[in-house]
Protein backbone atom coordinates (compact mmCIF):
# COMPACT_ATOMS: atom_id res chain seq x y z
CA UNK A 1 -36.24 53.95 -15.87
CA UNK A 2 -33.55 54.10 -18.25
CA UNK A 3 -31.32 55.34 -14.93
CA UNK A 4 -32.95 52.47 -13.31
CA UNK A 5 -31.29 50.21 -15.32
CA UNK A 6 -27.92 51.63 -15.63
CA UNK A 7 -27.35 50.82 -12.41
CA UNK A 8 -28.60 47.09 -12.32
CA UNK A 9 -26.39 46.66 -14.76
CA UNK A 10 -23.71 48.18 -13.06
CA UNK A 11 -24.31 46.78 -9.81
CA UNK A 12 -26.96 44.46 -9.52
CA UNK A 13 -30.70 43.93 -8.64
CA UNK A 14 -29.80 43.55 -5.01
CA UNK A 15 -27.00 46.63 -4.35
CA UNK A 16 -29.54 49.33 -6.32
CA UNK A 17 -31.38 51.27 -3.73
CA UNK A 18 -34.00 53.43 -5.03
CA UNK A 19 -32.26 56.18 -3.44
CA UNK A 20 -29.35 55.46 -6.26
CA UNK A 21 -31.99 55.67 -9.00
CA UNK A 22 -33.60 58.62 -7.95
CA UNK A 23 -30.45 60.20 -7.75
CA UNK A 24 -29.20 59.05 -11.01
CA UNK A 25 -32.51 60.60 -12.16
CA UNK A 26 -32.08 63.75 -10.74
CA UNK A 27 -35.45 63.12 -8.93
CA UNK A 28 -35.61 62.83 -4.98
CA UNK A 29 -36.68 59.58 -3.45
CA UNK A 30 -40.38 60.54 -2.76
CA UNK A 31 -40.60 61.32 -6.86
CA UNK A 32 -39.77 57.73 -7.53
CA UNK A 33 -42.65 56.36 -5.07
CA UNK A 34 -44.81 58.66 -6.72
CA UNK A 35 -44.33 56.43 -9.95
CA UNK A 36 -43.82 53.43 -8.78
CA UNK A 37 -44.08 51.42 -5.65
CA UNK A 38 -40.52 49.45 -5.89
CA UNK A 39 -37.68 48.91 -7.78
CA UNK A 40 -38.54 46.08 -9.52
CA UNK A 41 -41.83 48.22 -10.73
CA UNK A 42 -39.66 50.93 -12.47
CA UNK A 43 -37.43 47.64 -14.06
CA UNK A 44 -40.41 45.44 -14.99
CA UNK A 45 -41.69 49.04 -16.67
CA UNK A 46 -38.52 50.01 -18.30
CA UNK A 47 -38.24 46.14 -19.92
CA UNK A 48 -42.26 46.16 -21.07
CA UNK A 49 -42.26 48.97 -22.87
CA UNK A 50 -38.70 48.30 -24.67
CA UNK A 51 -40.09 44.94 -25.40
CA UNK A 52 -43.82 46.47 -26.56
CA UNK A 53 -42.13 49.26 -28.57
CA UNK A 54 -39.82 46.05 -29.96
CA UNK A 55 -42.94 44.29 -30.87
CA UNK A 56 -44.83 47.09 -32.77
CA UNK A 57 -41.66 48.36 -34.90
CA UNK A 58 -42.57 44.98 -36.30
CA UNK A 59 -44.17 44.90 -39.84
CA UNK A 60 -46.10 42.22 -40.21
CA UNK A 61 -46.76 42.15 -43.56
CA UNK A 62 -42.59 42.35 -44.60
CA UNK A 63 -42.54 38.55 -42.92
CA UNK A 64 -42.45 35.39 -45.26
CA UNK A 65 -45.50 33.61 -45.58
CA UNK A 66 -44.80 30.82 -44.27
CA UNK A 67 -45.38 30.76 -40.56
CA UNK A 68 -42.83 28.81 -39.10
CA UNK A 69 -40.04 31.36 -40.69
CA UNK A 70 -42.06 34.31 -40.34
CA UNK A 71 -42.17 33.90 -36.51
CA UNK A 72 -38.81 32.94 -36.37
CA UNK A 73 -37.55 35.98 -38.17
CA UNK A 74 -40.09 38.09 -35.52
CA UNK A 75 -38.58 36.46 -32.53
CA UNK A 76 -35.04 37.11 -33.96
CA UNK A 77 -36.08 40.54 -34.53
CA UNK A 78 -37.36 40.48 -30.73
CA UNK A 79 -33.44 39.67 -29.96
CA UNK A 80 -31.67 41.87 -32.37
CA UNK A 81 -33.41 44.96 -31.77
CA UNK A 82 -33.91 44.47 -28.25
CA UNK A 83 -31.70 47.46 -26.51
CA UNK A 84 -30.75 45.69 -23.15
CA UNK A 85 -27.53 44.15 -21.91
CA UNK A 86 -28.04 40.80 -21.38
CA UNK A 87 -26.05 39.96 -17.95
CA UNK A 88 -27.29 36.49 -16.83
CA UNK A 89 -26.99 37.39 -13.30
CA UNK A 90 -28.80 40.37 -13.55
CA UNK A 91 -31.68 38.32 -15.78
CA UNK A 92 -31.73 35.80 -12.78
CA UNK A 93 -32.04 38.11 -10.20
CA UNK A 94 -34.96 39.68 -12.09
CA UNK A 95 -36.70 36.78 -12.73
CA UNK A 96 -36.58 35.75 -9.21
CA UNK A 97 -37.62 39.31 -7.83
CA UNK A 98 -40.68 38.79 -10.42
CA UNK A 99 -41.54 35.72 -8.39
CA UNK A 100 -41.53 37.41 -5.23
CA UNK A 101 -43.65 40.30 -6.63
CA UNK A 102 -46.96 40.24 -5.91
CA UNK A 103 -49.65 39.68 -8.63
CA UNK A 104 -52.45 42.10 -9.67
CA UNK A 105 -52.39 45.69 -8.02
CA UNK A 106 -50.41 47.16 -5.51
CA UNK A 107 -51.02 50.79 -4.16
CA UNK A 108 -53.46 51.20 -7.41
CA UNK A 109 -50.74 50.80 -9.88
CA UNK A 110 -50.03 46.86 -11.99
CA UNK A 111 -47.58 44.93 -10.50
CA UNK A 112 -44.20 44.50 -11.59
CA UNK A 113 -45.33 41.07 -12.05
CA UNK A 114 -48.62 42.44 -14.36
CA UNK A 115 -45.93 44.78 -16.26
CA UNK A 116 -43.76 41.90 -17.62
CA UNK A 117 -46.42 39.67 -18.33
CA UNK A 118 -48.13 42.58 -20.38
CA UNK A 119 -45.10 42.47 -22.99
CA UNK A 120 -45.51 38.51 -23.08
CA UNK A 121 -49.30 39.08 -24.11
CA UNK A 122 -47.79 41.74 -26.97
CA UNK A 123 -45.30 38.93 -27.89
CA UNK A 124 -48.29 36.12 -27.97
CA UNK A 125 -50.45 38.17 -29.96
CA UNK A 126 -48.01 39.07 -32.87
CA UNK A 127 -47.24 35.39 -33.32
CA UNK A 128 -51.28 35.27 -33.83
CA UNK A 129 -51.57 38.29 -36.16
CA UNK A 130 -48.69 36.31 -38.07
CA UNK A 131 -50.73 32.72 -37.76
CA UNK A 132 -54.50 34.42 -38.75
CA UNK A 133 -52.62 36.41 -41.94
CA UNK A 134 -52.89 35.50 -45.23
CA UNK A 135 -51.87 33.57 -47.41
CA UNK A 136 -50.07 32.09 -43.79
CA UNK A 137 -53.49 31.04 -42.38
CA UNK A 138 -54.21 28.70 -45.95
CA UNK A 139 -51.13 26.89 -44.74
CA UNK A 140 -52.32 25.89 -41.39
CA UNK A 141 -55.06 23.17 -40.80
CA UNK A 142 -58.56 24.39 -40.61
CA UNK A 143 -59.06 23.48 -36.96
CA UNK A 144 -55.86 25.72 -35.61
CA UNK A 145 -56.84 27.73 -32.67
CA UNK A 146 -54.38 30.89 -33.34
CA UNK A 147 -53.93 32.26 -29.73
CA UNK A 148 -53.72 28.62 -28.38
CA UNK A 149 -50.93 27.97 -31.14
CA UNK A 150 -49.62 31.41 -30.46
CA UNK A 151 -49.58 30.48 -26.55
CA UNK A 152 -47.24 27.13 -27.16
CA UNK A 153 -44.90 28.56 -29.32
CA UNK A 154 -44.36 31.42 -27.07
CA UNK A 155 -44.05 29.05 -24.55
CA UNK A 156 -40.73 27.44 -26.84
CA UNK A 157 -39.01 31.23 -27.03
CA UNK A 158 -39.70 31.40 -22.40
CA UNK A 159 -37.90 27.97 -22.54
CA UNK A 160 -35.31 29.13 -24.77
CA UNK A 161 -34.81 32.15 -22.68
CA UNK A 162 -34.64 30.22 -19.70
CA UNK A 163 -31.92 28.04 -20.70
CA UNK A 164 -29.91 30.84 -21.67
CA UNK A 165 -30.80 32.36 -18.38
CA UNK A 166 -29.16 29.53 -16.39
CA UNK A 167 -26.34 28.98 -18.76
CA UNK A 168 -28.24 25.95 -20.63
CA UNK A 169 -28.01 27.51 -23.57
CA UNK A 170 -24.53 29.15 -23.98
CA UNK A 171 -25.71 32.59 -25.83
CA UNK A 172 -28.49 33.90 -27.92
CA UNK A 173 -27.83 33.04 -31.41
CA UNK A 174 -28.23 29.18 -29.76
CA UNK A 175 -31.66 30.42 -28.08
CA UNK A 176 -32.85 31.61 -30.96
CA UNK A 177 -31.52 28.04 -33.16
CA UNK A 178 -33.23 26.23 -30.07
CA UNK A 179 -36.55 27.88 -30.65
CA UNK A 180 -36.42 27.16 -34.23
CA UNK A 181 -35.87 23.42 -34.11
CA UNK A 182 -38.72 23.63 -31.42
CA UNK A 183 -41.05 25.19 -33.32
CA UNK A 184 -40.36 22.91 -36.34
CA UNK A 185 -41.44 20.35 -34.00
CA UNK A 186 -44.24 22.27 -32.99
CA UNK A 187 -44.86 22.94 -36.75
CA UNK A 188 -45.59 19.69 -37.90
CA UNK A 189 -48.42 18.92 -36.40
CA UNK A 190 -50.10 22.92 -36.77
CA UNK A 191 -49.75 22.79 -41.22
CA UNK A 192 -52.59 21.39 -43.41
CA UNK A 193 -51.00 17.43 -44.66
CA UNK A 194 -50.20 19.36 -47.71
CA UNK A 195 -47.48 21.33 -46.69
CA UNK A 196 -45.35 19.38 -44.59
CA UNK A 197 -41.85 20.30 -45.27
């Protein structure tokens, strides 16, 4: 995988055969079909597990308690720590081979597809785990559903990503400011009347 995306990086989604990678592995072509059915499998693999590994070096518990700074500190960490050159080109060609890939299971495997959506699910479930904590959770109003809140403010760090994606958003320190003011929109209406900042 990580040969996988040497390449892409080098050359693009589009000009990396599998051949390439497999050689670059030191693996024959038949290997890599063993493993995974396409390119974009052994990419969307390589990117969920950097992304899940990202997630879970996160300690929960060394975040502020207050929720709308905790998760931004988490998605920043997300960012920081995040080992993967971030070529716009090679982000848009990925995103638009995941929306070509089909959805589920193909030859008995998760699609590429499945893969990347798997490290959004480990993304939406630490903002949870960071909303249901306490003393976090005796900030928010009684009412809060966690993985619905979790779900919309993930949905501010895909926009953010997206407009750095398409050149919106010039680079990621301004994704990551974007988010913020976002969620401190967002926040506003999730914390108890009492602590509105």
């Amino acid at each position: 995988m990580d040969a996988a995306w040497k390449l892409v990086i080098k050359q693009g989604l589009e000009k990396t055969t599998v051949a390439q990678i497999a050689a670059k592995a030191n693996a024959g072509t038949g290997t890599f079909y063993n493993y995974f059915p396409s390119k974009e499998m052994a990419l969307a693999v390589y990117l969920n597990e950097g992304t899940v590994k990202v997630v879970e070096a996160i300690e929960i518990n060394t975040l502020p308690d207050d929720p709308e700074e905790a998760i931004t500190n988490a998605l920043g960490a997300i960012l920081d720590k995040a080992n993967v050159k971030m070529d716009k080109q090679i982000l848009r060609e990925l995103m638009a081979a995941s929306f070509r890939a089909p959805v589920g299971m193909v030859n008995n495997q998760e699609s590429a597809t499945t893969k990347l959506v798997s490290s959004d699910e480990a993304i939406i479930s630490l903002i949870a785990q960071i909303l249901m904590r306490e003393p976090t959770r005796a900030m928010l109003r009684d009412d809060l559903d966690p993985m619905l809140a979790a779900t919309t403010i993930y949905s501010h760090w895909t926009m953010g990503w997206m407009g750095f994606i398409v050149e919106y958003i010039p680079d990621l320190p301004t994704v990551l400011v974007q988010i913020q003011a976002m969620n401190h929109l967002l926040f506003g209406g999730l914390r108890k009347e009492s602590d509105h900042a």
